[in-house]
Protein backbone atom coordinates (compact mmCIF):
# COMPACT_ATOMS: atom_id res chain seq x y z
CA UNK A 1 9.35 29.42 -3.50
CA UNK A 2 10.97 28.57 -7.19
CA UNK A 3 7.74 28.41 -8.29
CA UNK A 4 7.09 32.50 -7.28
CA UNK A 5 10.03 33.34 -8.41
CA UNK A 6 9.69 32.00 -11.81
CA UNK A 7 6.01 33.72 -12.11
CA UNK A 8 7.61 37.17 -10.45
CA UNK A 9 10.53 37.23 -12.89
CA UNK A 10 8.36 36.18 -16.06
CA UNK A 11 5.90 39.05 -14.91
CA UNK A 12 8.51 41.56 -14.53
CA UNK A 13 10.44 41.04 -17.54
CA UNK A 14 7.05 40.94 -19.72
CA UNK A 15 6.76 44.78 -17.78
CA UNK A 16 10.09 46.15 -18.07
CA UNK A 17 12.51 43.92 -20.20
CA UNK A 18 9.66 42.08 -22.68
CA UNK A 19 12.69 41.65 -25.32
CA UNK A 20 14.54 39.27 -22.77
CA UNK A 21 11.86 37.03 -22.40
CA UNK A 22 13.17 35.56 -25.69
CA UNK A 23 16.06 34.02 -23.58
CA UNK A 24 14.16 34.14 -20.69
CA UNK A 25 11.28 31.62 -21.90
CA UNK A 26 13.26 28.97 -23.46
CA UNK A 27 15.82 29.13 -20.87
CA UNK A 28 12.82 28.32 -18.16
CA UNK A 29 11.25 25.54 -20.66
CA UNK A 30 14.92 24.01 -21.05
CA UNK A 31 15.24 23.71 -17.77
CA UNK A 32 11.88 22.53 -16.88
CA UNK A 33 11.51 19.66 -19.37
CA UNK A 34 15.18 18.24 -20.22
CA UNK A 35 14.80 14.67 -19.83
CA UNK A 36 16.37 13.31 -16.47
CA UNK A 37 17.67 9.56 -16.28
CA UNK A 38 14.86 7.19 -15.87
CA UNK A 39 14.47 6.61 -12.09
CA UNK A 40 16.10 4.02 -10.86
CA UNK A 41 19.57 3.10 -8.35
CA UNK A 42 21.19 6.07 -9.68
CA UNK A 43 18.91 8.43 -8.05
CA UNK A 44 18.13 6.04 -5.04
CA UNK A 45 21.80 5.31 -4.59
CA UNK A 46 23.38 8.69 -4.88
CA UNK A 47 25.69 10.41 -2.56
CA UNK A 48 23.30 13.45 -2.31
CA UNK A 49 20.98 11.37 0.23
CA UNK A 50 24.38 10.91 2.40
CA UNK A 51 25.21 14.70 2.08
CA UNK A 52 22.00 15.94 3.32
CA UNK A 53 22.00 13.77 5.95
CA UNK A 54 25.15 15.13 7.42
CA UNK A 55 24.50 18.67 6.42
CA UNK A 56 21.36 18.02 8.94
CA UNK A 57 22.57 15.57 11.32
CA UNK A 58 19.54 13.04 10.55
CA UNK A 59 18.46 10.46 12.80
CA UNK A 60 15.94 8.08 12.90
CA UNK A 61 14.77 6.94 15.99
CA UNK A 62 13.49 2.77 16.03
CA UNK A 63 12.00 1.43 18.95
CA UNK A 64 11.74 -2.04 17.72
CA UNK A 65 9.75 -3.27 20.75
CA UNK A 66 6.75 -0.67 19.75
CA UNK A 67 5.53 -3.25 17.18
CA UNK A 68 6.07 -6.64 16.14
CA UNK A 69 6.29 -5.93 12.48
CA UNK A 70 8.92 -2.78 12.91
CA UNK A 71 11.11 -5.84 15.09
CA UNK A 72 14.00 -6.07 12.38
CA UNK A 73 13.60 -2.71 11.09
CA UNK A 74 17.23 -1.01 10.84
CA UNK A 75 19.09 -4.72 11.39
CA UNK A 76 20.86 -6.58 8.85
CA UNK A 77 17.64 -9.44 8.71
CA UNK A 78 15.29 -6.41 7.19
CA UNK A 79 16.81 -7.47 3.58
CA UNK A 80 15.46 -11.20 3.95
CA UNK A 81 12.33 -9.85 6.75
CA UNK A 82 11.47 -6.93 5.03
CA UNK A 83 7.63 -4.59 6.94
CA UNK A 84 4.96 -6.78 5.51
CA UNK A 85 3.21 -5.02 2.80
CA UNK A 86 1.43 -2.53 2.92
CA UNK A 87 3.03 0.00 4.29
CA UNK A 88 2.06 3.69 4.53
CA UNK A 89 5.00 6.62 5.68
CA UNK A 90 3.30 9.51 6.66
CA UNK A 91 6.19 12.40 6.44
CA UNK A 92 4.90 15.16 9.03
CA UNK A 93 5.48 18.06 8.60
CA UNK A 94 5.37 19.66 5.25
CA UNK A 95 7.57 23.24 6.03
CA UNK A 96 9.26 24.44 3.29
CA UNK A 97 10.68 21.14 2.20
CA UNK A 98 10.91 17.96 4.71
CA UNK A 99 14.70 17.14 4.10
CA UNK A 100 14.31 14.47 6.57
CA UNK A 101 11.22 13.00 4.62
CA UNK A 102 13.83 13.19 1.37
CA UNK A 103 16.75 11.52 3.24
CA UNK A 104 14.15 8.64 4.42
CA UNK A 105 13.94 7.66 0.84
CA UNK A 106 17.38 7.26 0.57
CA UNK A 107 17.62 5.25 3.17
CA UNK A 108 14.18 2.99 3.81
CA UNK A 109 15.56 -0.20 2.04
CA UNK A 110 18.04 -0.40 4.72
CA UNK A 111 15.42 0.75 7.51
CA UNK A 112 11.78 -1.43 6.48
CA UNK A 113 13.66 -3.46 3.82
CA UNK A 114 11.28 -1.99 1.11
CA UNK A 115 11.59 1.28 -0.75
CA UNK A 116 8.37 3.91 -1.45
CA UNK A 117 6.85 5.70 -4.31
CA UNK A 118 6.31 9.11 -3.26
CA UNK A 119 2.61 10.95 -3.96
CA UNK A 120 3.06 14.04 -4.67
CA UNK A 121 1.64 16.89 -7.07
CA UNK A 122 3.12 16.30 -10.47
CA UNK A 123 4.15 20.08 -11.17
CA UNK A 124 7.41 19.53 -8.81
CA UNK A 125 9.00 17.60 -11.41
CA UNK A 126 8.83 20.36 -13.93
CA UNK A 127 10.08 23.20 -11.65
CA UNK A 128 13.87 24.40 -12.60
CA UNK A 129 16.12 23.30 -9.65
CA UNK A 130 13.66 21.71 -7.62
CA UNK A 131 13.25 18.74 -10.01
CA UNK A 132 16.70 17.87 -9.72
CA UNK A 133 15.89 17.53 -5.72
CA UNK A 134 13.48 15.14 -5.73
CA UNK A 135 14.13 12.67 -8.50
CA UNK A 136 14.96 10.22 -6.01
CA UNK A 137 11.54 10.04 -4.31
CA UNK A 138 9.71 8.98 -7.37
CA UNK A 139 6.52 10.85 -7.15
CA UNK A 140 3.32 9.35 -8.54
CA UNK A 141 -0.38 11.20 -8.39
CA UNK A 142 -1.76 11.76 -5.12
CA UNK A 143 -5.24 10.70 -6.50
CA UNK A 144 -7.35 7.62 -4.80
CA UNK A 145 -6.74 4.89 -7.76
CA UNK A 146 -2.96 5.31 -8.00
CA UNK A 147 -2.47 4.98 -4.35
CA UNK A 148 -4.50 2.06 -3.83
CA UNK A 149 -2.42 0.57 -6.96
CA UNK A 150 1.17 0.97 -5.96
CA UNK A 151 -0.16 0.25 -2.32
CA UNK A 152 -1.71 -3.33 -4.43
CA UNK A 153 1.65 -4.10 -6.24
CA UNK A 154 3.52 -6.69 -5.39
CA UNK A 155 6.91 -6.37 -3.40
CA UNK A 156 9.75 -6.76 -5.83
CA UNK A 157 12.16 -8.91 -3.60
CA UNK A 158 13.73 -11.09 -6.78
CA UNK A 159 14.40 -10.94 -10.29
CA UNK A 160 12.97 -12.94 -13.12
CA UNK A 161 15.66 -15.90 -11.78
CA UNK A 162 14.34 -15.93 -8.73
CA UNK A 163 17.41 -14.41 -7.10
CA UNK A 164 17.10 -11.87 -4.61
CA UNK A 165 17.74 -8.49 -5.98
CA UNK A 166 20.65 -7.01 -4.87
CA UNK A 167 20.95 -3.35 -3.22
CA UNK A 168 21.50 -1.81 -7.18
CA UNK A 169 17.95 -2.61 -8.15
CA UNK A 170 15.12 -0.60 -6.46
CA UNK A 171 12.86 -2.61 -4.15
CA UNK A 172 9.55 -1.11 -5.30
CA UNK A 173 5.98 -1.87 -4.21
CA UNK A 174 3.71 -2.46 -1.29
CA UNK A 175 4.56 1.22 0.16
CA UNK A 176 3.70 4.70 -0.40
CA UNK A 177 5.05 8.04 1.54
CA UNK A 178 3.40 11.08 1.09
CA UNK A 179 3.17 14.54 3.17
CA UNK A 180 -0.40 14.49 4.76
CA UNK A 181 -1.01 18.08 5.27
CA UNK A 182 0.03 18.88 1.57
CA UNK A 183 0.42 22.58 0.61
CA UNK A 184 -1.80 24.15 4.21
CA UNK A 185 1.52 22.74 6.11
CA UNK A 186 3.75 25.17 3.94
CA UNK A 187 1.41 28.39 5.38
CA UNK A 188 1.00 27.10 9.00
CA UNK A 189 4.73 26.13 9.61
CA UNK A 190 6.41 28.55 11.76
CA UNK A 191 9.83 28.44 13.57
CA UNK A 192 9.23 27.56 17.28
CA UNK A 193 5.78 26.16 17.10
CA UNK A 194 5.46 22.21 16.26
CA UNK A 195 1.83 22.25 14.85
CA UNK A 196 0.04 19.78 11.85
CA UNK A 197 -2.87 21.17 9.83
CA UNK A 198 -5.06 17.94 8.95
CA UNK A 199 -8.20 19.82 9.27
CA UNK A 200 -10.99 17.29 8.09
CA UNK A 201 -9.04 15.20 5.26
CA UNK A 202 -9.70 11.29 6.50
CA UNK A 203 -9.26 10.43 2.66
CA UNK A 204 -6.02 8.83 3.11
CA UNK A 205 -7.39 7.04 6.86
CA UNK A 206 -9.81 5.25 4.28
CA UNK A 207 -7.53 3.83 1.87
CA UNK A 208 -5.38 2.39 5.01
CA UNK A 209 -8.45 0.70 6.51
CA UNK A 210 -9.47 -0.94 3.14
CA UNK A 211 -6.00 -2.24 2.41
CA UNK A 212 -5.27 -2.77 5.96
CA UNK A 213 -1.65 -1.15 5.66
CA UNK A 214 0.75 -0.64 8.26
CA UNK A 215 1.16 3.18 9.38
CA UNK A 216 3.88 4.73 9.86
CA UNK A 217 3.34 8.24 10.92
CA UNK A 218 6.64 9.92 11.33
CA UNK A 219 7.17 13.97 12.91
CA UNK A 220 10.39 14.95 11.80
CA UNK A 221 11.36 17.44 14.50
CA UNK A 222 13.17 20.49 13.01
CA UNK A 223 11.08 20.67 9.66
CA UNK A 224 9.61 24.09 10.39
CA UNK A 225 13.02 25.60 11.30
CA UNK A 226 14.48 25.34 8.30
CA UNK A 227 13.19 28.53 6.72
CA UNK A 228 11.12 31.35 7.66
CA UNK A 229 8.01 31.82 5.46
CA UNK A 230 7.77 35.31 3.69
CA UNK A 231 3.66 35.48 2.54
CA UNK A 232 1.02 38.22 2.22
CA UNK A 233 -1.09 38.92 5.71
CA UNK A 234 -4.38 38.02 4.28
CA UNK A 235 -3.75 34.92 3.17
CA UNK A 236 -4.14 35.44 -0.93
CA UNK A 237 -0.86 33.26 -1.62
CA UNK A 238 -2.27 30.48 0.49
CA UNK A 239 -5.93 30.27 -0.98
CA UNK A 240 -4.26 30.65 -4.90
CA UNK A 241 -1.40 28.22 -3.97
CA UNK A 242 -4.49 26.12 -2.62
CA UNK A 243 -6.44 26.51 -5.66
CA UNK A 244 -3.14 26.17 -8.12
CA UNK A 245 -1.61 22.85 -6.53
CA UNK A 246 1.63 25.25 -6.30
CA UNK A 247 2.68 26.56 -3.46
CA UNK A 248 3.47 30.74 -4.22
CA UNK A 249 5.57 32.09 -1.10
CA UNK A 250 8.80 32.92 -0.22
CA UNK A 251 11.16 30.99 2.18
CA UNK A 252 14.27 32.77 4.02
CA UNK A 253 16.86 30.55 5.34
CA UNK A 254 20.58 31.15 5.96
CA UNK A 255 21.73 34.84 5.31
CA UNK A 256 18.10 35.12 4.17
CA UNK A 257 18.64 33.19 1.37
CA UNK A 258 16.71 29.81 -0.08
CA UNK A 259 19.83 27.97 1.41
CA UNK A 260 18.41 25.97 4.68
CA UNK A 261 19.20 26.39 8.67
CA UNK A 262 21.74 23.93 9.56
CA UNK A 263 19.41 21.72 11.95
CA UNK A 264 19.98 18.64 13.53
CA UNK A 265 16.04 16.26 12.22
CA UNK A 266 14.76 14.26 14.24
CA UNK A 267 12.57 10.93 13.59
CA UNK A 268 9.78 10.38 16.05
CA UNK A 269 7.59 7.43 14.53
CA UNK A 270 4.41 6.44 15.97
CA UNK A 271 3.39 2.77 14.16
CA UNK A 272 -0.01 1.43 13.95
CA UNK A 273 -1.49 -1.41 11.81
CA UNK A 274 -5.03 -1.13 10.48
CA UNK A 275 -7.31 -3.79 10.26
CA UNK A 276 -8.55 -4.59 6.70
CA UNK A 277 -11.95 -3.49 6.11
CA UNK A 278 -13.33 -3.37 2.92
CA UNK A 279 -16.03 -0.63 3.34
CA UNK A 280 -15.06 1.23 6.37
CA UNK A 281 -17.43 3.24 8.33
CA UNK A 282 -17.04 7.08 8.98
CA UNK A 283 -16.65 5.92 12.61
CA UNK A 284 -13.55 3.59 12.11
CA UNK A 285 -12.43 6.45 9.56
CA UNK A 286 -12.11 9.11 12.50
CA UNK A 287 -10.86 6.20 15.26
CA UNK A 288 -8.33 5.22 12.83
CA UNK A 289 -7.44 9.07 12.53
CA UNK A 290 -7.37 9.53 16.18
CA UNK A 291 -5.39 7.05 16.94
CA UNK A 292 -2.48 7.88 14.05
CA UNK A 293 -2.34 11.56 14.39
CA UNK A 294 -2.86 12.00 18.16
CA UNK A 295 -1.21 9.01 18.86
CA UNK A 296 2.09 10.81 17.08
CA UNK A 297 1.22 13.59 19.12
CA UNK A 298 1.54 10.86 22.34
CA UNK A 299 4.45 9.82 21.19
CA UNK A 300 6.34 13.00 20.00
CA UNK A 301 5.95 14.01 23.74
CA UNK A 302 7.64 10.45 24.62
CA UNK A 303 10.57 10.96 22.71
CA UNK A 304 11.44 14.59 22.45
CA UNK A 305 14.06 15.29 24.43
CA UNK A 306 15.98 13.18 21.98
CA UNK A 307 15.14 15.82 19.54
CA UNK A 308 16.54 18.55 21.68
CA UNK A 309 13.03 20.01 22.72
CA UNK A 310 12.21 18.54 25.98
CA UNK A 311 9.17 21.29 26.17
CA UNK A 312 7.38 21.55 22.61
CA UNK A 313 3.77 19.83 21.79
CA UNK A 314 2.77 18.68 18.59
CA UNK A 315 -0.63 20.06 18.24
CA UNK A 316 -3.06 18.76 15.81
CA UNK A 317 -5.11 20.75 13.59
């Protein structure tokens, strides 16, 4: 949405006003590539994750008895018993912006004991406004090498002493999040309807079988009625934002203004450990997609009525 506004208002000023893109230009660059404090607790540790979370209502649901490695998750052990490593948090769905998916990364230490690097296209820490938004989540590249890397690393539980690092210090390695149906979830979100676009991407299903992580797949219920998506009918902002990496549309919230719906989000996980297999076959590819995605459909029917929609499916595209 930033991102079409920036291109409409440097488009229309170069048509009507070209003498204010003098200001306009360096204002946009200022903006875009002012350094921002190296990431780190201050981000992670900020009150921001503790005022969205309220401004949403967030809750996370934990069923500790659906796994045995999700048993100390949200308990006071997780700091010593932290998930084992690797672990995989599959944000679902996309919308406008998951808020829920943000507020998870504020909160994960506290949750699995460990705390994510985010993959992500790199342009959304250059865009004005939004960059500010999701410094915490520390986004790396979304390509096959760095995941398998920061999914490689080592848990950071202690410091060069050997002490246990204390909540200040970022407990980085071992787990990735990331948004699995990317930039096609902006376009097929729509208020009312609870539907993720996979389509045929098992890219991700791979990496998980070859470094046998531990899924978890998580629907944050409310996601798509944030905002209302403003796009063109035949689809030209979707196949250029697909083609760009940048998503191009515009999203009406409160007042019909970029400010979001007041929602209450909902966490519905569905957990599943992959066995390690070093060169998976397209069949345990798809089985291992199967039984992730519509196994979070299974389970998003299990639990919710606690999300205030005792009626909606989660369909999978």
């Amino acid at each position: 949405g930033l991102t079409l506004f920036l291109l409409v208002g440097t488009l229309g000023l170069l048509a009507v006003r070209p003498r204010h893109l003098l200001w306009w230009l360096p204002g946009v660059a200022a903006l875009a590539l002012h350094p921002l404090p190296r990431w780190g607790p201050l981000q992670r540790r900020h009150k921001m994750g503790v005022i969205i979370a309220k401004y949403f209502t967030v809750t996370f649901l934990l069923d500790r008895s659906s796994h045995p490695d999700y048993a100390t998750a949200g308990t006071p052990t997780v700091e010593d018993n932290p998930m084992p490593a690797p672990v995989v948090a599959l944000a679902c769905p996309h919308g406008v912006i998951n808020f829920g998916a943000i507020v998870w990364v504020y909160f994960s230490r506290w949750v699995m004991g460990l705390e994510q690097y985010t993959a992500g296209v790199s342009i959304v820490s250059k865009v004005p406004g939004l960059r500010y938004l999701v410094a915490p989540i520390s986004v790396i590249p979304v390509d096959r090498n760095s995941l398998k890397r920061r999914l490689q690393e080592p848990v950071r539980l202690t410091d060069e002493k050997g002490q246990r690092l204390s909540a200040k210090v970022p407990r980085t390695g071992g787990m990735i999040g990331i948004v699995p149906d990317g930039i096609a979830g902006i376009f097929k979100s729509k208020s009312g309807e609870d539907v993720l676009f996979i389509g045929k991407k098992r890219g991700l299903m791979r990496i998980c079988l070859e470094e046998g992580a531990f899924i978890m797949a998580g629907w944050f219920a409310s996601t798509n009625e944030m905002f209302r998506i403003v796009t063109d009918p035949f689809g030209c902002l979707e196949w250029l934002s697909r083609r760009l990496k940048v998503s191009l549309f515009v999203p009406l919230g409160r007042w019909g203004t970029p400010v979001p719906h007041r929602v209450a989000v909902t966490l519905c996980p569905h957990l599943v450990r992959c066995k390690k297999e070093a060169a998976p076959t397209e069949e345990q590819v798809e089985s291992l997609h199967g039984e992730v995605y519509h196994g979070l459909s299974r389970r998003y029917e299990e639990l919710r009525h606690f999300a205030g929609y005792p009626e909606r499916r989660l369909v999978i595209l």
